[in-house]
C-alpha atoms as a PDB file:
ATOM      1  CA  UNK A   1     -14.400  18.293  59.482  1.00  0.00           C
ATOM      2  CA  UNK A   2     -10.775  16.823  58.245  1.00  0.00           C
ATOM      3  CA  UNK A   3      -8.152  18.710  56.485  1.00  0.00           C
ATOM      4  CA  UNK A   4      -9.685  16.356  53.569  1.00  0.00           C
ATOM      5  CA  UNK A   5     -12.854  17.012  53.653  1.00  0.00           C
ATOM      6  CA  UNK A   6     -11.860  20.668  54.214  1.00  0.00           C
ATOM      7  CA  UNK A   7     -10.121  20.998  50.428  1.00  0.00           C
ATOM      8  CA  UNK A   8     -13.854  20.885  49.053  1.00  0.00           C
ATOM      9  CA  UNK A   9     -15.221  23.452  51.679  1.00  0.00           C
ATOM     10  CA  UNK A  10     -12.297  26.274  52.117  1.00  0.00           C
ATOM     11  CA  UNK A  11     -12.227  29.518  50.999  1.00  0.00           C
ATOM     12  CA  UNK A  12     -10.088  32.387  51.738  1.00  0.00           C
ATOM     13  CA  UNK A  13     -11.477  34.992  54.631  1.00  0.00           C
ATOM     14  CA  UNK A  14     -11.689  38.529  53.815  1.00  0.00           C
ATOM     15  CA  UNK A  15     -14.137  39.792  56.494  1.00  0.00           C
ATOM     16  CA  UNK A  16     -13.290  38.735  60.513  1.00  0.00           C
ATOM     17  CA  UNK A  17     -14.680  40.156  63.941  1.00  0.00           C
ATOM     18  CA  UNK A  18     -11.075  41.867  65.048  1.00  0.00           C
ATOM     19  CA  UNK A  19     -11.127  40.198  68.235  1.00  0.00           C
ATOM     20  CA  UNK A  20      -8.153  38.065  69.174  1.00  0.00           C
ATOM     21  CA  UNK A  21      -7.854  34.274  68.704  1.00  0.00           C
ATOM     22  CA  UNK A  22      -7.496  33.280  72.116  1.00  0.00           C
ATOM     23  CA  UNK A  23      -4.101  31.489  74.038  1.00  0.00           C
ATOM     24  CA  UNK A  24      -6.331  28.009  74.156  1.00  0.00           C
ATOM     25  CA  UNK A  25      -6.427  28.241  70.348  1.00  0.00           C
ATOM     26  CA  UNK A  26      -3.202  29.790  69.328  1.00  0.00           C
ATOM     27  CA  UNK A  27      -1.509  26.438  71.899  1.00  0.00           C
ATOM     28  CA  UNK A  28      -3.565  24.137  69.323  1.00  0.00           C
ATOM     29  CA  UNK A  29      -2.312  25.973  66.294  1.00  0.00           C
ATOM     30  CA  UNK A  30       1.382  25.501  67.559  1.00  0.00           C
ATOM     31  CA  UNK A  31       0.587  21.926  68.350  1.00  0.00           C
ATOM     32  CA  UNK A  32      -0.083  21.483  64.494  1.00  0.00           C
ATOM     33  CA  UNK A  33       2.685  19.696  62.975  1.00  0.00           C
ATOM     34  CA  UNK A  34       2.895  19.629  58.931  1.00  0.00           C
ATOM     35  CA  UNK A  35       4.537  17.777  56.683  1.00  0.00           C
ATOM     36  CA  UNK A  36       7.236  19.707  54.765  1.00  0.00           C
ATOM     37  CA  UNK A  37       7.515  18.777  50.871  1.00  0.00           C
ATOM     38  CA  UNK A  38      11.898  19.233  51.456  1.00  0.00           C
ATOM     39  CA  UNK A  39      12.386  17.857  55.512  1.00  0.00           C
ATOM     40  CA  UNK A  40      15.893  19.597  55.275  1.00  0.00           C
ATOM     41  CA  UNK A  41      14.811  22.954  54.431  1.00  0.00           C
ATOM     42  CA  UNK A  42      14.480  25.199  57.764  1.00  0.00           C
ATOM     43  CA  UNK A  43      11.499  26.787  58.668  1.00  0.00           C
ATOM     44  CA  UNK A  44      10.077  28.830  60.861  1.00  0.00           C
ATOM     45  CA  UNK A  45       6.648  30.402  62.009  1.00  0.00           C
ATOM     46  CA  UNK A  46       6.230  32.944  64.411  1.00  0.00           C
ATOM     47  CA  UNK A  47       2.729  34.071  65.767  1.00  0.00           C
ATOM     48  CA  UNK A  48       2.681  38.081  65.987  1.00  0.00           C
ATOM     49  CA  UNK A  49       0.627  40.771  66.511  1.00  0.00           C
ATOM     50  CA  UNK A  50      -0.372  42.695  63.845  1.00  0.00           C
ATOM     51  CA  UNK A  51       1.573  45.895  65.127  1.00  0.00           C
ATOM     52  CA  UNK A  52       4.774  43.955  63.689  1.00  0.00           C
ATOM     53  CA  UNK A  53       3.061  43.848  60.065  1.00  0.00           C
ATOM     54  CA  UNK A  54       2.991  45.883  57.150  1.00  0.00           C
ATOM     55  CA  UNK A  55       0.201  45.582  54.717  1.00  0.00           C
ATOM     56  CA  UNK A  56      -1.765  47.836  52.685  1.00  0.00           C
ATOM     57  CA  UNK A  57      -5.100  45.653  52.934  1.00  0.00           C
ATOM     58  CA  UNK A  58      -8.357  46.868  53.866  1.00  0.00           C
ATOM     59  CA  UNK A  59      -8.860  44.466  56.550  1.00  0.00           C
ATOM     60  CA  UNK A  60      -6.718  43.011  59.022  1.00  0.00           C
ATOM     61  CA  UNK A  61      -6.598  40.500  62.007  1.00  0.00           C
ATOM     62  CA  UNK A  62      -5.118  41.043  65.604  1.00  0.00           C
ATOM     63  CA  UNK A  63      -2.552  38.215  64.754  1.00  0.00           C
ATOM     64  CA  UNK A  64      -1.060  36.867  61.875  1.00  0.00           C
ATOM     65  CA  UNK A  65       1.040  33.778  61.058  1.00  0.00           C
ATOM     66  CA  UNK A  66       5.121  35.168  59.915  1.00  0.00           C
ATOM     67  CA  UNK A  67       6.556  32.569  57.791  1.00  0.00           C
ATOM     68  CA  UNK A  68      10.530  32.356  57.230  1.00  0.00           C
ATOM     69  CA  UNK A  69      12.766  29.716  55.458  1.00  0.00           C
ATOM     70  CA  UNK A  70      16.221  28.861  54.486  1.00  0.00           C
ATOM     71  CA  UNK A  71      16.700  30.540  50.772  1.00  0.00           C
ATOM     72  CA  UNK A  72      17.318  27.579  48.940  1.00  0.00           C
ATOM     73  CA  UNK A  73      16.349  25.299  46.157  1.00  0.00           C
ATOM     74  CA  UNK A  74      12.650  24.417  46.693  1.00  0.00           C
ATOM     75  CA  UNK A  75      11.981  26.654  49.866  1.00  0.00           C
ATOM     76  CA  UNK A  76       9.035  28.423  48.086  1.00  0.00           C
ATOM     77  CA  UNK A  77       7.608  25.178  46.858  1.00  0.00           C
ATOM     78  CA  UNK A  78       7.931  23.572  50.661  1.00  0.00           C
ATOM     79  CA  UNK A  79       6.417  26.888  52.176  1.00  0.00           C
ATOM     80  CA  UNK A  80       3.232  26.189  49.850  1.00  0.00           C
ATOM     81  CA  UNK A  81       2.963  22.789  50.945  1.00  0.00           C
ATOM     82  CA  UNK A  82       3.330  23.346  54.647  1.00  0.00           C
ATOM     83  CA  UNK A  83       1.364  26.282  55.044  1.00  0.00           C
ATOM     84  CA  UNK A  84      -1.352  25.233  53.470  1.00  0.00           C
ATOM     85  CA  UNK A  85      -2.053  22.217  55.621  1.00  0.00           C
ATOM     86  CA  UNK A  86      -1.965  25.010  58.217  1.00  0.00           C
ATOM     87  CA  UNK A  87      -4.479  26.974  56.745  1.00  0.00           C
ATOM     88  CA  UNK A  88      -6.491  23.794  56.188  1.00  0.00           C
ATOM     89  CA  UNK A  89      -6.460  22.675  59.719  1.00  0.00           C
ATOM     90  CA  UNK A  90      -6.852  26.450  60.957  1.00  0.00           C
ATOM     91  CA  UNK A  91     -10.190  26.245  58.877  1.00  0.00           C
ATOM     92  CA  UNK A  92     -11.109  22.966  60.814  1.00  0.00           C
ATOM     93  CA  UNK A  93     -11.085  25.021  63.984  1.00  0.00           C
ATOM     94  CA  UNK A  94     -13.736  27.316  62.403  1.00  0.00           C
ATOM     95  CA  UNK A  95     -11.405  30.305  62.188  1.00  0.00           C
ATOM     96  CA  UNK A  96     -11.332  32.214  58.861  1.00  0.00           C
ATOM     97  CA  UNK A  97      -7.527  32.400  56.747  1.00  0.00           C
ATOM     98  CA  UNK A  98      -5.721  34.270  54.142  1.00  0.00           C
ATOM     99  CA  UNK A  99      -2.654  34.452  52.405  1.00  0.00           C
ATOM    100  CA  UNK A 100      -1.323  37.885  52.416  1.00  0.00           C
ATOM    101  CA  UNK A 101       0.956  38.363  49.719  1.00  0.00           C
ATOM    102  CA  UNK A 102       1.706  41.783  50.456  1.00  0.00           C
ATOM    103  CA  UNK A 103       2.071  41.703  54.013  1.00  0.00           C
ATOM    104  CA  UNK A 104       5.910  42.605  55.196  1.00  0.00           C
ATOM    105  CA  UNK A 105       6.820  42.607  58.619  1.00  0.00           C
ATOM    106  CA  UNK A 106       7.511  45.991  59.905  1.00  0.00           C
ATOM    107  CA  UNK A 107      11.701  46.740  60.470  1.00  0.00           C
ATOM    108  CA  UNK A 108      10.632  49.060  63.295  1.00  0.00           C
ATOM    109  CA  UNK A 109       8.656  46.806  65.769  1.00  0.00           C
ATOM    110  CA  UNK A 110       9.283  43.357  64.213  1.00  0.00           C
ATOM    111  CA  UNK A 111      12.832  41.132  65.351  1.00  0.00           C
ATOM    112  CA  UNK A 112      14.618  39.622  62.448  1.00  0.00           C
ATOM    113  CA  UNK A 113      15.259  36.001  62.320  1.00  0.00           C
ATOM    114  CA  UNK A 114      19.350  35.045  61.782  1.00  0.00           C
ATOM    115  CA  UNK A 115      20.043  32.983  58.194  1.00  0.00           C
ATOM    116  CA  UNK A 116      16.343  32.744  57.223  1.00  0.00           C
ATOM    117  CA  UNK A 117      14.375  35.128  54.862  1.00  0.00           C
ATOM    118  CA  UNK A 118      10.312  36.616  55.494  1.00  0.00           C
ATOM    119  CA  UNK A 119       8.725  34.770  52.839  1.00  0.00           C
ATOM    120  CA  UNK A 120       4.813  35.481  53.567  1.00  0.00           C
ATOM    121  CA  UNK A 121       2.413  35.510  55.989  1.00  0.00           C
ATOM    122  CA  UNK A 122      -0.985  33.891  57.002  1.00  0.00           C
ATOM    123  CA  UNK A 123      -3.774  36.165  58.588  1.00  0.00           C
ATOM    124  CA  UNK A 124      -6.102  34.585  60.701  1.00  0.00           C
ATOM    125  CA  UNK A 125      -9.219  35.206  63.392  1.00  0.00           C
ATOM    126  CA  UNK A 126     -12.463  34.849  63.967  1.00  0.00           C
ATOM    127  CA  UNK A 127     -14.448  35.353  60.775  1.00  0.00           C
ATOM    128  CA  UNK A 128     -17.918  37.677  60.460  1.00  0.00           C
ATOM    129  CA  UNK A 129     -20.338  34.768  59.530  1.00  0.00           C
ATOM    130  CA  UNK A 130     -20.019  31.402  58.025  1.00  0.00           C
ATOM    131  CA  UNK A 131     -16.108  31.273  56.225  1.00  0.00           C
ATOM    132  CA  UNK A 132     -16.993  27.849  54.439  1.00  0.00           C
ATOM    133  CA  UNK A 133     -18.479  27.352  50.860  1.00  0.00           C
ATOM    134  CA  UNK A 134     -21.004  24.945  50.836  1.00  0.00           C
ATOM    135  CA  UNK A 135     -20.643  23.003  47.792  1.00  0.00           C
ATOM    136  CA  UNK A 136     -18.371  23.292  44.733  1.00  0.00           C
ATOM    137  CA  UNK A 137     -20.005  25.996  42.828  1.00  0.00           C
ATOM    138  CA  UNK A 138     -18.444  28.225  44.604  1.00  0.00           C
ATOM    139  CA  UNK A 139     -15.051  27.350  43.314  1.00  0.00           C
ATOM    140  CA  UNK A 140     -13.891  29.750  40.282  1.00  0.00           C
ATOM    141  CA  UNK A 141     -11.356  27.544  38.811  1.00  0.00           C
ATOM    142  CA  UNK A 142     -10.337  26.284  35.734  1.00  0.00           C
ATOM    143  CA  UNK A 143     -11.631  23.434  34.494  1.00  0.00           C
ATOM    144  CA  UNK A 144      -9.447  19.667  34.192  1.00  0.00           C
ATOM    145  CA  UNK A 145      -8.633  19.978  30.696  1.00  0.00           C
ATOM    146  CA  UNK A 146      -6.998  23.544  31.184  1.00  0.00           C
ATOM    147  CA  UNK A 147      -4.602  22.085  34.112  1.00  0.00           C
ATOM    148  CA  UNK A 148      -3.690  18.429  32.557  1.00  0.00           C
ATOM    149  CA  UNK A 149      -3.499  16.385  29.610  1.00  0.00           C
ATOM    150  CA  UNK A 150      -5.898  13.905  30.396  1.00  0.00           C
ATOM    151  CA  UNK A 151      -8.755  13.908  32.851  1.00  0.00           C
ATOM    152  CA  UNK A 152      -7.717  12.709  35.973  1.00  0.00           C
ATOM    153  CA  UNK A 153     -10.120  12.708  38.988  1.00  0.00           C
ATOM    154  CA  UNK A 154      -7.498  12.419  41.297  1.00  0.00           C
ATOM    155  CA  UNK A 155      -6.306  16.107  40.393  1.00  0.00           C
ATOM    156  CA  UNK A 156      -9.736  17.234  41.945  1.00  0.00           C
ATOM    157  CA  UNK A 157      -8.127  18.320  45.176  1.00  0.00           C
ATOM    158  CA  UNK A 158      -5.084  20.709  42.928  1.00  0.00           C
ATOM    159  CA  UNK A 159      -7.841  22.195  40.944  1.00  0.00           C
ATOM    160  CA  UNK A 160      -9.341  23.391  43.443  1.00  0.00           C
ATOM    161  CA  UNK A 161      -6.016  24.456  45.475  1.00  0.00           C
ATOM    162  CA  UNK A 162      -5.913  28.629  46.068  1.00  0.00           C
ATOM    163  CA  UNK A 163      -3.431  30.451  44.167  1.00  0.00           C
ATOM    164  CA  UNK A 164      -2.353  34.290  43.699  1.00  0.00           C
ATOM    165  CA  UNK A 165      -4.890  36.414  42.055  1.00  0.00           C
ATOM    166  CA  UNK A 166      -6.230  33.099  41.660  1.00  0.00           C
ATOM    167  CA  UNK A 167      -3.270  32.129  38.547  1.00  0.00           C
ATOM    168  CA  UNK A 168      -3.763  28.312  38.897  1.00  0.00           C
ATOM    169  CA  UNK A 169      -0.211  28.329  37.491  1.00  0.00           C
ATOM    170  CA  UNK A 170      -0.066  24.200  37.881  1.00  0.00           C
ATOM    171  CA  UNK A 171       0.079  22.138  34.437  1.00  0.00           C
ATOM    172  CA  UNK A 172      -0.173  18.377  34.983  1.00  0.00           C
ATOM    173  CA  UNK A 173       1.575  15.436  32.531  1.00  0.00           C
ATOM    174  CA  UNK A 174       0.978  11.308  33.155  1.00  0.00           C
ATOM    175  CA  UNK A 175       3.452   9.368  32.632  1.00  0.00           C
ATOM    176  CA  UNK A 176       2.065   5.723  33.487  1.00  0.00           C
ATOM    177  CA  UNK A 177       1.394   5.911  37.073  1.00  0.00           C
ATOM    178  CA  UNK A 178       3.593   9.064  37.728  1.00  0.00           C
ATOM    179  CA  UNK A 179       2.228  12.370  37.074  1.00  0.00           C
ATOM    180  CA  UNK A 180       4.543  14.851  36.169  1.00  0.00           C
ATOM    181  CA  UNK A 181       3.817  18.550  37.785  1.00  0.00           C
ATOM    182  CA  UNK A 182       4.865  22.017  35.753  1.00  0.00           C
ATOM    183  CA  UNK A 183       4.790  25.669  37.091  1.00  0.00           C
ATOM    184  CA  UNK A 184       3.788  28.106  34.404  1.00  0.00           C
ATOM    185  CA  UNK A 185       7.176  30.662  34.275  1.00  0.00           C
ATOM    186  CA  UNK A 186       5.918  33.335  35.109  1.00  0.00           C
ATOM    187  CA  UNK A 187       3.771  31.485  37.970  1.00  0.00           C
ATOM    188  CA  UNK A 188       4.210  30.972  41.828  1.00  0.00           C
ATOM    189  CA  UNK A 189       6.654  28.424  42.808  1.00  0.00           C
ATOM    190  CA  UNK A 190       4.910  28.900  46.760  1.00  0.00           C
ATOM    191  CA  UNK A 191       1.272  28.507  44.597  1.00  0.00           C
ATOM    192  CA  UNK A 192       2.155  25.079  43.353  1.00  0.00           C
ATOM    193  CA  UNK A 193       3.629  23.967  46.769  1.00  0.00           C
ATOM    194  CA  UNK A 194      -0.084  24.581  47.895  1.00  0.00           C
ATOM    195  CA  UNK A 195      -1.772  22.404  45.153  1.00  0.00           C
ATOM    196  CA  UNK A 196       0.845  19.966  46.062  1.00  0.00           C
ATOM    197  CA  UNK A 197      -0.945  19.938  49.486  1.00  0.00           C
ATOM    198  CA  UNK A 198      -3.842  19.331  48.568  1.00  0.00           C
ATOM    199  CA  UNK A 199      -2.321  16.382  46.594  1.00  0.00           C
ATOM    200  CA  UNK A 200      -0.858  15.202  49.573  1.00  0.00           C
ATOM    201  CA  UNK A 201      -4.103  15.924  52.448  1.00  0.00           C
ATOM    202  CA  UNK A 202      -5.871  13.730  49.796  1.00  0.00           C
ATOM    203  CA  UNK A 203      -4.061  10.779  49.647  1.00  0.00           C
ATOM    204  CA  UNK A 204      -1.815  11.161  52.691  1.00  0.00           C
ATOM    205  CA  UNK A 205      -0.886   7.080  52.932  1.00  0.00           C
ATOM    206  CA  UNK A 206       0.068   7.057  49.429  1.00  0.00           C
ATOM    207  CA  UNK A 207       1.398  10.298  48.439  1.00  0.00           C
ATOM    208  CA  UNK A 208       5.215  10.527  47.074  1.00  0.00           C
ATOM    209  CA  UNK A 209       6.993  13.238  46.083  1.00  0.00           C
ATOM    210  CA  UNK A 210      10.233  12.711  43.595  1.00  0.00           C
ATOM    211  CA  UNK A 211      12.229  14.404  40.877  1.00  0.00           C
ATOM    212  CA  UNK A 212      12.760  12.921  37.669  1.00  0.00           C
ATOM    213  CA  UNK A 213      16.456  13.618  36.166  1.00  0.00           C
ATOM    214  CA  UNK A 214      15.672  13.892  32.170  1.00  0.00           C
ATOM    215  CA  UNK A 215      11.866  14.999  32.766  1.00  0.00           C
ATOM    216  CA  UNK A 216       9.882  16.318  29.478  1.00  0.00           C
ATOM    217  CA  UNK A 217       9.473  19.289  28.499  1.00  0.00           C
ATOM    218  CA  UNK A 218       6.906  21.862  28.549  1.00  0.00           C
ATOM    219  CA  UNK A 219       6.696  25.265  26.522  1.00  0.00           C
ATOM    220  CA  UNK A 220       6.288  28.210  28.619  1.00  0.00           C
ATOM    221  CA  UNK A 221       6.678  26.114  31.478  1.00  0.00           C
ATOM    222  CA  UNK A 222       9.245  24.838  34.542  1.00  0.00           C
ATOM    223  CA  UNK A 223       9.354  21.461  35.916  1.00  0.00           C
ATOM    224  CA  UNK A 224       8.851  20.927  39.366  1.00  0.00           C
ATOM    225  CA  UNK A 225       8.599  17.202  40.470  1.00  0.00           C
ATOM    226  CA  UNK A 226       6.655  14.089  39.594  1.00  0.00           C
ATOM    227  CA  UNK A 227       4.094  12.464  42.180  1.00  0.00           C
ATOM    228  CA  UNK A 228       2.687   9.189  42.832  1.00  0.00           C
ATOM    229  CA  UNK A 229      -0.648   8.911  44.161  1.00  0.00           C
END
């Protein structure tokens, strides 16, 4: 399956085997090479065992993804974008993913990484049973008209993007051929970078990202960037 097709089959793991994803498939995992939303922000993942991590969740896998960046303008937005094109393609290899927002990495076994800050982390493994949904049904989301102002078929693929406590903090404006992309204020900055991904994974030859200097604007809401499709 392709990181495309992938968008309308993902879903995040909560329930793996515990045993380890093997060297083979942690060398194709560091083969991976995403796109970054901001080139010039620095980033950096580290593969770590989960004796480095802090996290108060039930479950847990032998390794987990540590993500760092730069602490600058647009870093949580990029980290969105890259990372999830890395949990896409990690679900291509038929291992199960999730975002774990309150994972830390632990001060007393994990090294620190010079000029960049911990920003999240991805866990990943083997998965108990099938981690794929089967058809869109599965998908609690909300519908087009609650995300844009008109209904746009190419937003598909952000609608359906995974957010925190599943917030879906995206808004959506057109603007001729530009479409014009909001972040609810109190919302995720890293959760739009994701539905930007999906944005991108969809229509990877056509895709551009670009900010607008005098954009419109939107109660309760922050402008992010505008996108061509």
């Amino acid at each position: 399956m392709t990181l495309k097709e992938m968008i309308y089959h993902r879903k995040s793991c909560r329930s793996f085997t515990g045993k380890p994803v093997d060297a083979e498939m942690i060398e194709k995992i560091l083969s991976f090479e995403p796109k970054p939303l901001y080139p010039e922000i620095k980033v950096r993942m580290d593969i770590v065992p989960r004796s480095q991590v802090k996290c108060i969740c039930p479950w847990t896998t032998p390794q987990v993804i540590a993500i760092y960046s730069e602490e600058t303008e647009g870093y949580l937005e990029n980290i969105g974008f890259l990372f999830q094109q890395m949990d896409l393609y990690l679900q291509t290899l038929g291992l199960g993913v999730c975002w774990l927002g309150m994972g830390r990495m632990n001060p007393k076994t994990a090294p620190g990484v010079a000029d960049m800050k911990f920003v999240i982390m991805l866990a990943f493994g083997h998965p108990k049973g099938s981690q794929l949904r089967h058809d869109l049904k599965g998908f609690k989301r909300k519908s087009m008209e609650q995300i844009t102002d008109m209904s746009d078929p190419g937003l598909e693929p952000a609608r359906l993007a995974p957010s925190a406590v599943n917030s879906q903090p995206w808004f959506f404006t057109h603007e001729g051929n530009t479409i014009h992309l909001y972040c609810a204020k109190k919302g995720s900055r890293l959760d739009i970078g994701i539905a930007l991904a999906h944005l991108y994974v969809a229509n990877e030859a056509s895709f551009r990202f670009l900010r607008v200097e005098t954009p419109q604007k939107l109660p309760d809401h922050v402008y992010i960037g505008s996108v061509t499709l």
